[in-house]
Protein backbone atom coordinates (compact mmCIF):
# COMPACT_ATOMS: atom_id res chain seq x y z
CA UNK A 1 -29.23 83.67 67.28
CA UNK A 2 -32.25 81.42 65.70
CA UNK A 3 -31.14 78.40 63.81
CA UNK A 4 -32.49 78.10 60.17
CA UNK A 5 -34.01 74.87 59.81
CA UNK A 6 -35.59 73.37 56.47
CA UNK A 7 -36.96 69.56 56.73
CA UNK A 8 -38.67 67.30 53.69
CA UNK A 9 -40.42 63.90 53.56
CA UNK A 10 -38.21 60.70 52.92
CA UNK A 11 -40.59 57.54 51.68
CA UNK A 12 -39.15 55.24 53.70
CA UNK A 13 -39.11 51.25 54.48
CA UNK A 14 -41.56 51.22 56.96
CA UNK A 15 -42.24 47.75 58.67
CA UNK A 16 -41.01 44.15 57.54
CA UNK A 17 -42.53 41.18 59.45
CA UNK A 18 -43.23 37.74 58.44
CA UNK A 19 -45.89 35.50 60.06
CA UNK A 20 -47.06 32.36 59.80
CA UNK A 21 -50.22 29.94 60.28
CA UNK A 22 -52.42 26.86 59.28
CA UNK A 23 -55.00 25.86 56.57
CA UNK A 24 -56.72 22.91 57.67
CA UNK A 25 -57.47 20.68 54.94
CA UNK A 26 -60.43 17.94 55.49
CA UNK A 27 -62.43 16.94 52.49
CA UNK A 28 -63.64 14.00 51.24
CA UNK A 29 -63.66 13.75 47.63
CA UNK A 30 -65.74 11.97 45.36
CA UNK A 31 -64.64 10.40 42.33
CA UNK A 32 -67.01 11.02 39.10
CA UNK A 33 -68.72 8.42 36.97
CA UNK A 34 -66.27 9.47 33.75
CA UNK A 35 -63.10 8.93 35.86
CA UNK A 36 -62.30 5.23 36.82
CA UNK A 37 -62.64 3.78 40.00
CA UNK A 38 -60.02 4.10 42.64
CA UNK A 39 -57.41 0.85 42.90
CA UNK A 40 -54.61 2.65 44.33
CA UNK A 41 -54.19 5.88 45.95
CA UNK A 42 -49.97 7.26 44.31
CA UNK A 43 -49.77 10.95 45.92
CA UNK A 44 -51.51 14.09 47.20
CA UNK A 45 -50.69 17.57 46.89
CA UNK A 46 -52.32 20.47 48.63
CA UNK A 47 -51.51 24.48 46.92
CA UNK A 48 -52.97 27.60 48.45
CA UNK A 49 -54.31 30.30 45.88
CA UNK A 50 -54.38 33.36 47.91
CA UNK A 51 -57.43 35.76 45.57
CA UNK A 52 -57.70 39.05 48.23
CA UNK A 53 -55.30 40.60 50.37
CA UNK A 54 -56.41 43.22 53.21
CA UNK A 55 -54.06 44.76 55.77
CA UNK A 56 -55.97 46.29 58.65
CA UNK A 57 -54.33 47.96 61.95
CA UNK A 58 -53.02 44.84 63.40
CA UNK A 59 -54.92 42.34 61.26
CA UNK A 60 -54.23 40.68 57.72
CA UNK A 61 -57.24 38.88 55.64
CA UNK A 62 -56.43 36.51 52.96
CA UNK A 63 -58.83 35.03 50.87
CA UNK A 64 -58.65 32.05 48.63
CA UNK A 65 -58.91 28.39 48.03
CA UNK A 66 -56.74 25.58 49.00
CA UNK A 67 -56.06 22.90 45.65
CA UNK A 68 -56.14 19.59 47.14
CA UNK A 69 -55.20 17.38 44.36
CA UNK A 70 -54.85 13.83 44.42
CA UNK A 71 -53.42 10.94 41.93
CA UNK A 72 -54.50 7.15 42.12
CA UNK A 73 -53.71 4.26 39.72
CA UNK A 74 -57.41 3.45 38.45
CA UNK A 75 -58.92 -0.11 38.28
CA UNK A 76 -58.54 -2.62 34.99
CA UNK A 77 -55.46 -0.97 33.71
CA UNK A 78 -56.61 2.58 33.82
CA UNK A 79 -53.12 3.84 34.21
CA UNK A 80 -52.78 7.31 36.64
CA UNK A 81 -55.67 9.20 37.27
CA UNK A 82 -56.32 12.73 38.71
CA UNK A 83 -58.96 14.20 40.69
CA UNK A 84 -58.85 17.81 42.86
CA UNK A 85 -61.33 19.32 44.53
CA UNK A 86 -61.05 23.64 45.76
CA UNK A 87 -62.03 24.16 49.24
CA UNK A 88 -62.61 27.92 49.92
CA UNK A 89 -60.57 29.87 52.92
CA UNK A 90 -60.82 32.77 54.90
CA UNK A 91 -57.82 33.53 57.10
CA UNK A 92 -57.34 36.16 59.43
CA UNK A 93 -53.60 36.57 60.81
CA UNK A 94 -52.57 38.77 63.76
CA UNK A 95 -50.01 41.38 62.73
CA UNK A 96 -48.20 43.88 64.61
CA UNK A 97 -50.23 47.72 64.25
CA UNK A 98 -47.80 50.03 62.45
CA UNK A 99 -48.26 53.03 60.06
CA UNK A 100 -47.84 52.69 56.31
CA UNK A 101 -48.15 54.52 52.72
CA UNK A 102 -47.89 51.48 50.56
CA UNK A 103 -47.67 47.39 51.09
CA UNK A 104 -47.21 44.01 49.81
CA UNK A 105 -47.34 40.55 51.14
CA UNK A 106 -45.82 37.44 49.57
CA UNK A 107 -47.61 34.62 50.48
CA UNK A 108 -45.46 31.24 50.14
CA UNK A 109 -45.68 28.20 52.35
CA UNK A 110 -45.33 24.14 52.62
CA UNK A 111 -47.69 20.97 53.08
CA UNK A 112 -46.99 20.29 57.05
CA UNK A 113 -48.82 16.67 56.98
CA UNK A 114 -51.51 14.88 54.16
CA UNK A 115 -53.11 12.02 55.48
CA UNK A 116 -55.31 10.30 52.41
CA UNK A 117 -56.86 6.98 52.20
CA UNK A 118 -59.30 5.63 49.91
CA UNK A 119 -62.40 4.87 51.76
CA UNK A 120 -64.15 2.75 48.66
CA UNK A 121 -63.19 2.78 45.04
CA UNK A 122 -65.18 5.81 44.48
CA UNK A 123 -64.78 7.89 47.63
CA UNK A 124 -61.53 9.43 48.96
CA UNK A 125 -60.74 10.77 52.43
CA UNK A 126 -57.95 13.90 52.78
CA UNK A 127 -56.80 15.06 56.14
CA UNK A 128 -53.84 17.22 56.47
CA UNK A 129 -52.78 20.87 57.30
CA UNK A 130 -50.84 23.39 55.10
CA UNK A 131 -48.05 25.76 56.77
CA UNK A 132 -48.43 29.46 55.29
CA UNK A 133 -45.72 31.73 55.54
CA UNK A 134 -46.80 35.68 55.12
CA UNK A 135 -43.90 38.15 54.43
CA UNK A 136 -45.54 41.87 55.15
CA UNK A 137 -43.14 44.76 53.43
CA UNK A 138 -44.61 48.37 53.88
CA UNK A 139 -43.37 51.67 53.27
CA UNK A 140 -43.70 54.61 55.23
CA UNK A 141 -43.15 58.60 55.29
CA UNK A 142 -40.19 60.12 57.63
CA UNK A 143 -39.67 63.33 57.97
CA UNK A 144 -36.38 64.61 58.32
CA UNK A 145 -33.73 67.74 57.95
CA UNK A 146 -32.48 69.06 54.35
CA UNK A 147 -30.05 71.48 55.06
CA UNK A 148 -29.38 74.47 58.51
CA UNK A 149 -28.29 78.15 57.89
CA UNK A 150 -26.75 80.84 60.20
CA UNK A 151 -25.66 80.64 63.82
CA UNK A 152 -22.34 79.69 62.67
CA UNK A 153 -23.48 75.86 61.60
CA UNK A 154 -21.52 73.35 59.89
CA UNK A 155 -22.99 70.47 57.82
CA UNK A 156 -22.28 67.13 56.45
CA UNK A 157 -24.66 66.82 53.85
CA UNK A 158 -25.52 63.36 52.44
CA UNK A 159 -27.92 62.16 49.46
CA UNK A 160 -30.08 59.42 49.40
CA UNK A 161 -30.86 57.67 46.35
CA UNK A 162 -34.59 55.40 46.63
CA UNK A 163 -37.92 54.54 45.67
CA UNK A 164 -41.17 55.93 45.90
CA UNK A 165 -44.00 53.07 46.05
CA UNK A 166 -46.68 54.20 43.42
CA UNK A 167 -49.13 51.29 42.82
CA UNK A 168 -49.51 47.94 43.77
CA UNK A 169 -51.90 45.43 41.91
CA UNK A 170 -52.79 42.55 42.34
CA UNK A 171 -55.72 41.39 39.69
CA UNK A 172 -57.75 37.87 38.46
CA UNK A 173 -58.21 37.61 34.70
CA UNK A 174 -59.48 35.49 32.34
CA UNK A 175 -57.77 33.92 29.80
CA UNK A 176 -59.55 31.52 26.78
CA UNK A 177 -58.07 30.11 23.69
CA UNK A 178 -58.18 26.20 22.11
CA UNK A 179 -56.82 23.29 22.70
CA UNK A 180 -56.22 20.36 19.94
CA UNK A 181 -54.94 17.16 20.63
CA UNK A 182 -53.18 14.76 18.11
CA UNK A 183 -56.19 12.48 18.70
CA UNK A 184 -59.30 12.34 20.83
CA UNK A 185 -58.18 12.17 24.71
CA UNK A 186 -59.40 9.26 27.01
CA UNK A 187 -58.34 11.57 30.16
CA UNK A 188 -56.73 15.10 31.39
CA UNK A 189 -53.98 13.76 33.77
CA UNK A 190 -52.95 17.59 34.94
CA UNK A 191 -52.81 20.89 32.99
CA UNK A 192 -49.91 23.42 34.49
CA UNK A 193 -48.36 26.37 32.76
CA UNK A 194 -46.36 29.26 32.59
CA UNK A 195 -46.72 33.25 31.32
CA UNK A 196 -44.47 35.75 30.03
CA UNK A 197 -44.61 39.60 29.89
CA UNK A 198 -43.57 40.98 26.64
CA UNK A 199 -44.35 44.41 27.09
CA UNK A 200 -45.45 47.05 29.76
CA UNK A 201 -46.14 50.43 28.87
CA UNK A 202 -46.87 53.13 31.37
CA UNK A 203 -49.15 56.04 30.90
CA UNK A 204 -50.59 58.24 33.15
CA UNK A 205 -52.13 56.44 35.13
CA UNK A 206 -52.84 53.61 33.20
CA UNK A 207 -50.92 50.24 32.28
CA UNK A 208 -51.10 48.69 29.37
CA UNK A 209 -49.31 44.57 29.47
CA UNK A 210 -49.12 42.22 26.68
CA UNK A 211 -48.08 38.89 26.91
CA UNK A 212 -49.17 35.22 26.51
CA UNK A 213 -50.02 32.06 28.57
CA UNK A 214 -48.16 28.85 27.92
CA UNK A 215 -50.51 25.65 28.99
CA UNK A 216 -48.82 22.37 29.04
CA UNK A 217 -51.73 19.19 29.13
CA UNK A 218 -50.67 15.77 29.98
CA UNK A 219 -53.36 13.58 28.63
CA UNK A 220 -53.40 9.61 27.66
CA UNK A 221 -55.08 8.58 24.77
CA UNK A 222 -57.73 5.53 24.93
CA UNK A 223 -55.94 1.94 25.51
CA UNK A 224 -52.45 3.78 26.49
CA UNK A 225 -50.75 3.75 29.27
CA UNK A 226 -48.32 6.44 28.89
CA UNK A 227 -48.83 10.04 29.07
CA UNK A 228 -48.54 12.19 26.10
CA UNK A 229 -48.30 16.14 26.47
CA UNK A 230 -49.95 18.90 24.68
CA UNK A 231 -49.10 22.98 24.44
CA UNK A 232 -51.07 25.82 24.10
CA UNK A 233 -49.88 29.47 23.66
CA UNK A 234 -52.78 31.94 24.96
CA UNK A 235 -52.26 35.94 23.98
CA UNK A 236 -52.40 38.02 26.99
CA UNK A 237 -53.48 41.90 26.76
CA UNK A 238 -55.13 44.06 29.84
CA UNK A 239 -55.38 47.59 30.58
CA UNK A 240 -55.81 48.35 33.80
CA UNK A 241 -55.92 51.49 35.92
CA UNK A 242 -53.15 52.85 38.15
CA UNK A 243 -53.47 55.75 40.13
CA UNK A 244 -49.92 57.98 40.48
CA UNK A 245 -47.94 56.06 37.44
CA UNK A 246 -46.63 57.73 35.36
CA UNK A 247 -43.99 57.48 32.48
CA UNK A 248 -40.74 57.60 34.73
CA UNK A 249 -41.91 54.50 36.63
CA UNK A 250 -39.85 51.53 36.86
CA UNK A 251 -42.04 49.08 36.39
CA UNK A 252 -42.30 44.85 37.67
CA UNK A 253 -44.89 42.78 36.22
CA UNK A 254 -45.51 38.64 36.85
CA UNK A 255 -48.13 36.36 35.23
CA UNK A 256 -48.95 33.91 37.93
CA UNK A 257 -51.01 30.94 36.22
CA UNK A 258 -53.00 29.90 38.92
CA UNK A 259 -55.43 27.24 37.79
CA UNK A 260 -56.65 25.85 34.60
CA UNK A 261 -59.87 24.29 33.20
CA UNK A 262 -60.68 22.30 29.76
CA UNK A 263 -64.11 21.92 28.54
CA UNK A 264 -65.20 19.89 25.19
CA UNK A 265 -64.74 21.90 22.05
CA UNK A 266 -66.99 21.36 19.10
CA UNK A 267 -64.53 18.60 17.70
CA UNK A 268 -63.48 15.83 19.76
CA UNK A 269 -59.79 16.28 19.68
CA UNK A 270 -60.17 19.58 20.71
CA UNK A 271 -60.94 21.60 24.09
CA UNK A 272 -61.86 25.27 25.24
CA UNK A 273 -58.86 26.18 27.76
CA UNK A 274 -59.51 28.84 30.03
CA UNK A 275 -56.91 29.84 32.19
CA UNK A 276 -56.68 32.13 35.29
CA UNK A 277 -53.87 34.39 35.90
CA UNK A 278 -53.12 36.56 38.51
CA UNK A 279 -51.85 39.47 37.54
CA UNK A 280 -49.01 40.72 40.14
CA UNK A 281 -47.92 44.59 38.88
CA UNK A 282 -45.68 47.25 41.16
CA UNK A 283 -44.67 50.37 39.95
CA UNK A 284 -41.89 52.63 41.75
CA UNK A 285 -40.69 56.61 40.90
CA UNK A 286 -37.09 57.00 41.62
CA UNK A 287 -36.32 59.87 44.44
CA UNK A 288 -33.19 61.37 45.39
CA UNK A 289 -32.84 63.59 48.81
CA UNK A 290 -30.27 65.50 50.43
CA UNK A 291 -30.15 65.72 54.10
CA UNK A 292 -28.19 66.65 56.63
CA UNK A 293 -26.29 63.60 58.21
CA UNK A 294 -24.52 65.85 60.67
CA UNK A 295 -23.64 69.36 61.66
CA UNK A 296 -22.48 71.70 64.76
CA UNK A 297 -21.41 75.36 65.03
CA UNK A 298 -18.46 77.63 65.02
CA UNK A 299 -19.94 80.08 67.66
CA UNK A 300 -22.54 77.89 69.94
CA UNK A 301 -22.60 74.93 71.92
CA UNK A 302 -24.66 72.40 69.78
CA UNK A 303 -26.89 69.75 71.09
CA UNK A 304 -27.62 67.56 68.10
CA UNK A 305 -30.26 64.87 68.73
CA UNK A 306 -29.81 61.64 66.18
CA UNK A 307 -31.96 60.41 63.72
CA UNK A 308 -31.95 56.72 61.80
CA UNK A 309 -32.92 57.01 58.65
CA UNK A 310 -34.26 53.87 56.71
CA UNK A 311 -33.80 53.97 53.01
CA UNK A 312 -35.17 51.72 50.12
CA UNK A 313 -34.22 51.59 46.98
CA UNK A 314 -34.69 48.87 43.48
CA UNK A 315 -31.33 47.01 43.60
CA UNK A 316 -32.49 44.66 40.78
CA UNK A 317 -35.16 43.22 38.43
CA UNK A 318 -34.91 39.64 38.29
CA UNK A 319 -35.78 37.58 34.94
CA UNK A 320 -33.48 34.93 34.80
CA UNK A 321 -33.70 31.02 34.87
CA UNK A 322 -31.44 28.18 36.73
CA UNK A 323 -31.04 24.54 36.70
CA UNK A 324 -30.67 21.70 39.10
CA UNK A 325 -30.04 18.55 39.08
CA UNK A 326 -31.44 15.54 41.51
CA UNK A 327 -30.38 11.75 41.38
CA UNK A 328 -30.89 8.39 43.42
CA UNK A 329 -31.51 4.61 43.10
CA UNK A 330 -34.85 3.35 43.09
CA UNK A 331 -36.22 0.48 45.14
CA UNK A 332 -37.28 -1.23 41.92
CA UNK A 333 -34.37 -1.02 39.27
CA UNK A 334 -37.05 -2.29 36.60
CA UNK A 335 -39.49 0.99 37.28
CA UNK A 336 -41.13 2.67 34.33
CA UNK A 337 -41.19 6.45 34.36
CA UNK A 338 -45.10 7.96 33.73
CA UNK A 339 -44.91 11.27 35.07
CA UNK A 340 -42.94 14.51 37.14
CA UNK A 341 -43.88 17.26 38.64
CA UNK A 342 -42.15 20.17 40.26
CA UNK A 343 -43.09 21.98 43.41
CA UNK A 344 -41.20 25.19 45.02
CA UNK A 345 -40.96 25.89 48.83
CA UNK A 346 -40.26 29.33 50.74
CA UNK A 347 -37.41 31.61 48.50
CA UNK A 348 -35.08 33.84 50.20
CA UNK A 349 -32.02 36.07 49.05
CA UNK A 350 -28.58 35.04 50.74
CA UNK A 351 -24.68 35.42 50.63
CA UNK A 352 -23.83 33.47 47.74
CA UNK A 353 -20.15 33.43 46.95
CA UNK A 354 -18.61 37.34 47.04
CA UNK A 355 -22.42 38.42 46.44
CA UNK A 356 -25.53 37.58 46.93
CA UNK A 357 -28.26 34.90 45.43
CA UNK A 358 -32.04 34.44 45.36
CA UNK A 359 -32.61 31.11 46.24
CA UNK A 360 -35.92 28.20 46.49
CA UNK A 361 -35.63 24.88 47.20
CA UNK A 362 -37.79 22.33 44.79
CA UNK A 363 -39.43 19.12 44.95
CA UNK A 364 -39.80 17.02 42.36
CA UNK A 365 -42.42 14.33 42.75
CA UNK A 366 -41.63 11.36 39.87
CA UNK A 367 -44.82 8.87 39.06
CA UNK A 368 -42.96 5.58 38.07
CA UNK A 369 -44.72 2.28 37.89
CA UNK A 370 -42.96 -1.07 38.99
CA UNK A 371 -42.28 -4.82 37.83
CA UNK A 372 -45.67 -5.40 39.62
CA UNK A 373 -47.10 -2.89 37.76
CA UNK A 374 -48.28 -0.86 40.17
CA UNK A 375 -47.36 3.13 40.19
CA UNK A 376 -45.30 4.74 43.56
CA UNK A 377 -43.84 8.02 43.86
CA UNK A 378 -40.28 9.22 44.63
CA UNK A 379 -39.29 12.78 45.92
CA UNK A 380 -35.95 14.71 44.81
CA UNK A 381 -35.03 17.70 46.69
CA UNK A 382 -32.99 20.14 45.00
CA UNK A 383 -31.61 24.09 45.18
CA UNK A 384 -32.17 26.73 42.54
CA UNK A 385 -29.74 29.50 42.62
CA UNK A 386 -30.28 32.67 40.90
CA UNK A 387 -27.34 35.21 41.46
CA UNK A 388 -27.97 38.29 41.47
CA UNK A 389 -25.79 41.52 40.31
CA UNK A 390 -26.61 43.87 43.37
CA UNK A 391 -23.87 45.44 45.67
CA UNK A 392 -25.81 46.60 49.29
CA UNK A 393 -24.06 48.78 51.98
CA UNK A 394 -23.31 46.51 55.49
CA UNK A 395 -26.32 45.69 57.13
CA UNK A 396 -28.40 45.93 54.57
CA UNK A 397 -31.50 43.52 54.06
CA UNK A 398 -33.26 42.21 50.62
CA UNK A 399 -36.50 41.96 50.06
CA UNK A 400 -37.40 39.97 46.94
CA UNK A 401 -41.03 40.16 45.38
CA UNK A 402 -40.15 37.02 43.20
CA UNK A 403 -42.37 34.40 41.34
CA UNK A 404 -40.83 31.01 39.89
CA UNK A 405 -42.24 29.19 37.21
CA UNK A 406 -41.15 26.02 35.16
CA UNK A 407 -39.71 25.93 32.41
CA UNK A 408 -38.39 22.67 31.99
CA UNK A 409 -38.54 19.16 34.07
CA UNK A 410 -36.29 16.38 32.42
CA UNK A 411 -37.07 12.61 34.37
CA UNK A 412 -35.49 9.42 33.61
CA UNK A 413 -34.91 5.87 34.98
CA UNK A 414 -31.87 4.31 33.90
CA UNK A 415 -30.78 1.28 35.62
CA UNK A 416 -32.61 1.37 38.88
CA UNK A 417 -31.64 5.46 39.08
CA UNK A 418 -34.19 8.44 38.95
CA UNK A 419 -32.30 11.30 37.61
CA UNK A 420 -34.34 14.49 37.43
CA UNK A 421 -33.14 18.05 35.78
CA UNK A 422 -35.59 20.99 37.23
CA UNK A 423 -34.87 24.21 35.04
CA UNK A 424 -36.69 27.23 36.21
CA UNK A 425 -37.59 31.23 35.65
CA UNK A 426 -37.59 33.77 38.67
CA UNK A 427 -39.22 36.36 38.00
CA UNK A 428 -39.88 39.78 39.83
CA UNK A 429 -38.10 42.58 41.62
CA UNK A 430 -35.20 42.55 44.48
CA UNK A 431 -35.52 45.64 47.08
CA UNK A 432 -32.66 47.12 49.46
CA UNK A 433 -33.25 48.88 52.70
CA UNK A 434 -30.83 49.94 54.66
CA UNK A 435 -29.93 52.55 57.49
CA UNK A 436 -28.06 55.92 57.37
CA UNK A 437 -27.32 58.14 59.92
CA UNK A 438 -28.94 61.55 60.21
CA UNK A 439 -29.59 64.24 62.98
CA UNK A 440 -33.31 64.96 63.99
CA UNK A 441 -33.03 67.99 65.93
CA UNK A 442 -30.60 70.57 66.79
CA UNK A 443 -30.56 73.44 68.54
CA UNK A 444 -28.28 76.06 69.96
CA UNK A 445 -27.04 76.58 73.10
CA UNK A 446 -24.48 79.23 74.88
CA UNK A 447 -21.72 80.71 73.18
CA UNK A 448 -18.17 79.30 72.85
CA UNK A 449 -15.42 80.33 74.98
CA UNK A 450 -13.14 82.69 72.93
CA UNK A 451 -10.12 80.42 72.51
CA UNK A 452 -6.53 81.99 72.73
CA UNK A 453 -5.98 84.48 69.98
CA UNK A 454 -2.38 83.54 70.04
CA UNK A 455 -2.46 80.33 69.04
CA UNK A 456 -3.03 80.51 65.15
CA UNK A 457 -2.87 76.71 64.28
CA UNK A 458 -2.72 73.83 66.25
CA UNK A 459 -1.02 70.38 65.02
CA UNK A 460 -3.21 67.39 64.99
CA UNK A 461 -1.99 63.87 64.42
CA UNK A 462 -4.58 62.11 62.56
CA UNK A 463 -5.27 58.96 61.27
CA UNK A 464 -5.77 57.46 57.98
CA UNK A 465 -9.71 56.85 57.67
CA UNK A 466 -10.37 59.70 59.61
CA UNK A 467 -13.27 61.87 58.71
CA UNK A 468 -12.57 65.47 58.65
CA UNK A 469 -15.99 66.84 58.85
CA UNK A 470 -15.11 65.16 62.75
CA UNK A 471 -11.87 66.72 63.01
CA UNK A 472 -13.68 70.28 62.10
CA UNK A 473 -16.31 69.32 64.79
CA UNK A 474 -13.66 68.71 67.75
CA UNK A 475 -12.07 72.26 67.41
CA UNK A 476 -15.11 74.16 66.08
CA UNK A 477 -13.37 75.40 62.92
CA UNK A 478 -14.98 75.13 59.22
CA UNK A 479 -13.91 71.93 57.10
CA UNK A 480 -13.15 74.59 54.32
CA UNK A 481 -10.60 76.32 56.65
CA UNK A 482 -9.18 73.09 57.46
CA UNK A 483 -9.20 72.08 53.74
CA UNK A 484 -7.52 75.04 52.65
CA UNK A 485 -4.48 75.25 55.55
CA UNK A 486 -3.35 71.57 54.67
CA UNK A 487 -3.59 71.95 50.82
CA UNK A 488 -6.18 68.99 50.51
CA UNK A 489 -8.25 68.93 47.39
CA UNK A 490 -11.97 70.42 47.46
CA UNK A 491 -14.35 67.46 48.44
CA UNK A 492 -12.07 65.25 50.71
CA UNK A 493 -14.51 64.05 53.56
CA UNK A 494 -11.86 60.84 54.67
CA UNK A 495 -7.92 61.53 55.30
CA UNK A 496 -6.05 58.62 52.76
CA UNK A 497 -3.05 58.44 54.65
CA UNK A 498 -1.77 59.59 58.57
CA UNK A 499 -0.39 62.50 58.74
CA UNK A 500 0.50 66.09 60.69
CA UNK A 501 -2.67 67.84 60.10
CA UNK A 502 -2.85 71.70 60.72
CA UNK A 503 -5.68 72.94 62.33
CA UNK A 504 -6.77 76.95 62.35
CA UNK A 505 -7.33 78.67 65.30
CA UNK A 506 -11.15 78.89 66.13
């Protein structure tokens, strides 16, 4: 007798894979005739900016620019400087070949080594390398079996509850808006910032976000030594085009501030602040599937050949904020704080407590300047911890498509100890795959042997926990028969208790 067979497509979590490699950073930077000479050289960061993303049968591109920033006390009382200079990159990174529908990759990373010296009081050296870390996530198409008829079968039907990838979107823009100051500025020390989404509407195919760009300047004015600092609030609005969203999307959208610039304005307390954002969008359709996780006949041998199925589904959007807090003596108990800034290495979810937690690790860098008043820097590592409300099957594995930004840095110096508070937002999207059992093929073989027609039920011992779509299997009869001789309730796939279970003659 044939078999019936009907199969579907599942999407799938195809391949995860992380990778790693090195910028090498070796610049020399020059300062400019408006900044002040070099007298001492306080810190250097380095900060990929990752523009272009291309995933090619065994080969990922990423294009960008490395920041390479650097801050020096400047001659005659200048107080801290900045200067930064954007050195264009090209990487190619070797990547397993493997099949996919949809992708991302999450680019984070770390400063391996800076070597920086000043070479005269207008010329800087910078040697160093930067460590990035690539996280690849695709998703894939699997076929596999919906439900059997005839020939006697039996099934165990399951249903799997996932995403469908739609769009992905990663997009540069533009931002411009105006700066005023209290009073004309004598120098731009740093300009950092932060974006929020206030609204995402989905149309077919089409996405419409509004938002705005926070910009936070620290500036000194002329003849002061400490830093004063300056907001901005830019409005945000893009339409852009996405092909398969619809309505019934679920829907993640960042603002990444990636870079800043300040040019004069037509009054001199003012600026024109242009800011670029990268614009990090995924859309998702929620699928459910029933397939057949199992099955075998009343009348024919069965060879069943198995089948892992890889599901992945939205176990959370994240938009939540955490604090931590850092403190230490200092070398010089008489230090005067100037300046902080916050950094954030590679984030990861893990077990945290009876759940689970995304969490980064952050540096804060604190610009303090001594009895000899001459500015150092001090480092403070701390953990953010973001739990998150997600329950996963056992085995399962999280893939978050996170972005952190700051939200608050509070510094002091109080008796020869740097205490520093780092509050920050996560924001972004938590995935979930993880594995289910399923049957690939199956096919019929010879008939049964005709068991003894005397025998009308048979007593089985069985054990609490016991399935009895497994019990049915071992002695070829129908779960419903089975159901219905031991007076257990329609639906009962798992035995609560032991007991003497009857079991029909085949």
């Amino acid at each position: 007798m044939e078999l019936k067979i009907f199969r579907d497509t599942l999407p799938q979590a195809g391949t995860s894979c992380t990778v790693k490699a090195e910028l090498p950073l070796e610049t020399e930077i020059l300062i400019s005739d408006y900044l002040p000479p070099v007298f001492k050289l306080v810190k250097c960061f380095a900060k990929p900016v990752v523009l272009q993303k291309q995933l090619q049968p065994g080969r990922l591109t990423l294009e960008g620019y490395l920041r390479c920033t650097v801050f020096y006390q400047g001659e005659d009382r200048a107080g801290l400087c900045q200067t930064e200079q954007k050195l264009p990159f090209t990487k190619q990174l070797e990547v397993p070949e493997f099949s996919f529908t949809s992708w991302m990759a999450m680019v984070e990373g770390q400063t391996e080594y800076l070597n920086c010296r000043a070479v005269n009081p207008h010329r800087i050296e910078v040697r160093g390398a930067y460590g990035l870390v690539v996280t690849i996530h695709t998703q894939d198409k699997q076929e596999l079996i919906t439900a059997l008829a005839d020939g006697g079968i039996e099934q165990k039907l399951q249903t799997l509850n996932g995403v469908r990838s739609t769009a992905v979107l990663e997009k540069l823009v533009t931002v411009e808006g105006e700066l005023v100051f209290a009073k004309p500025p004598a120098a731009i020390l740093d300009i950092t910032g932060s974006a929020a989404v206030r609204e995402v509407k989905l149309l077919a195919g089409k996405a419409v976000v509004k938002g705005e760009v926070r910009a936070q300047c620290a500036w000194r004015a002329e003849g002061e030594s400490s830093l004063q600092s300056q907001a901005a609030s830019l409005p945000f609005n893009q339409v852009v085009d996405l092909e398969g969203v619809a309505e019934d999307c679920r829907c993640m959208c960042v603002l990444e501030p990636v870079g800043f610039a300040l040019a004069e304005g037509e009054q001199e307390a003012s600026g024109q602040l242009t800011a670029s954002v990268m614009m990090h969008l995924h859309a998702w359709r929620p699928c459910q599937l029933q397939y057949v996780a199992d099955a075998f006949s009343t009348q024919f041998e069965t060879a069943v050949t198995p089948q892992e199925l890889a599901a992945e589904d939205l176990a959370c959007m994240l938009n939540e904020t955490a604090s931590s807090t850092a403190s230490g003596p200092l070398p010089d108990a008489d230090a005067q704080l100037r300046a902080c800034f916050v950094s954030y290495g590679p984030a990861q979810v893990t077990p945290y407590r009876d759940g689970w937690a995304f969490t980064v690790r952050a540096v804060a860098t604190a610009f303090a300047e001594n009895s000899l008043a001459e500015l150092e820097s001090y480092e403070k590592t701390l953990e953010l911890v973001f739990p998150l409300a997600v329950e996963a099957p056992p085995g399962a594995q999280f893939s978050p498509e996170c972005w952190l930004s700051t939200e608050n840095i509070q510094c002091s110096c109080t008796g020869g100890t740097l205490e520093v508070t780092v509050t920050a937002r996560a924001e972004g999207a938590i995935l979930c795959r993880s594995t289910h059992p399923g049957i690939g093929s199956i096919e019929l073989g010879e008939p049964l042997t005709t068991p003894d027609p005397e025998i009308a039920l048979r007593i089985y011992y069985a054990q609490a926990g016991e399935e009895l779509f497994g019990i049915a299997r071992r002695f070829h009869v129908s779960p419903a028969q089975i159901l219905t001789a031991n007076g257990l309730e329609a639906g009962t796939q798992v035995l609560p208790q032991a007991m003497h279970f009857l079991v029909p003659g085949a």
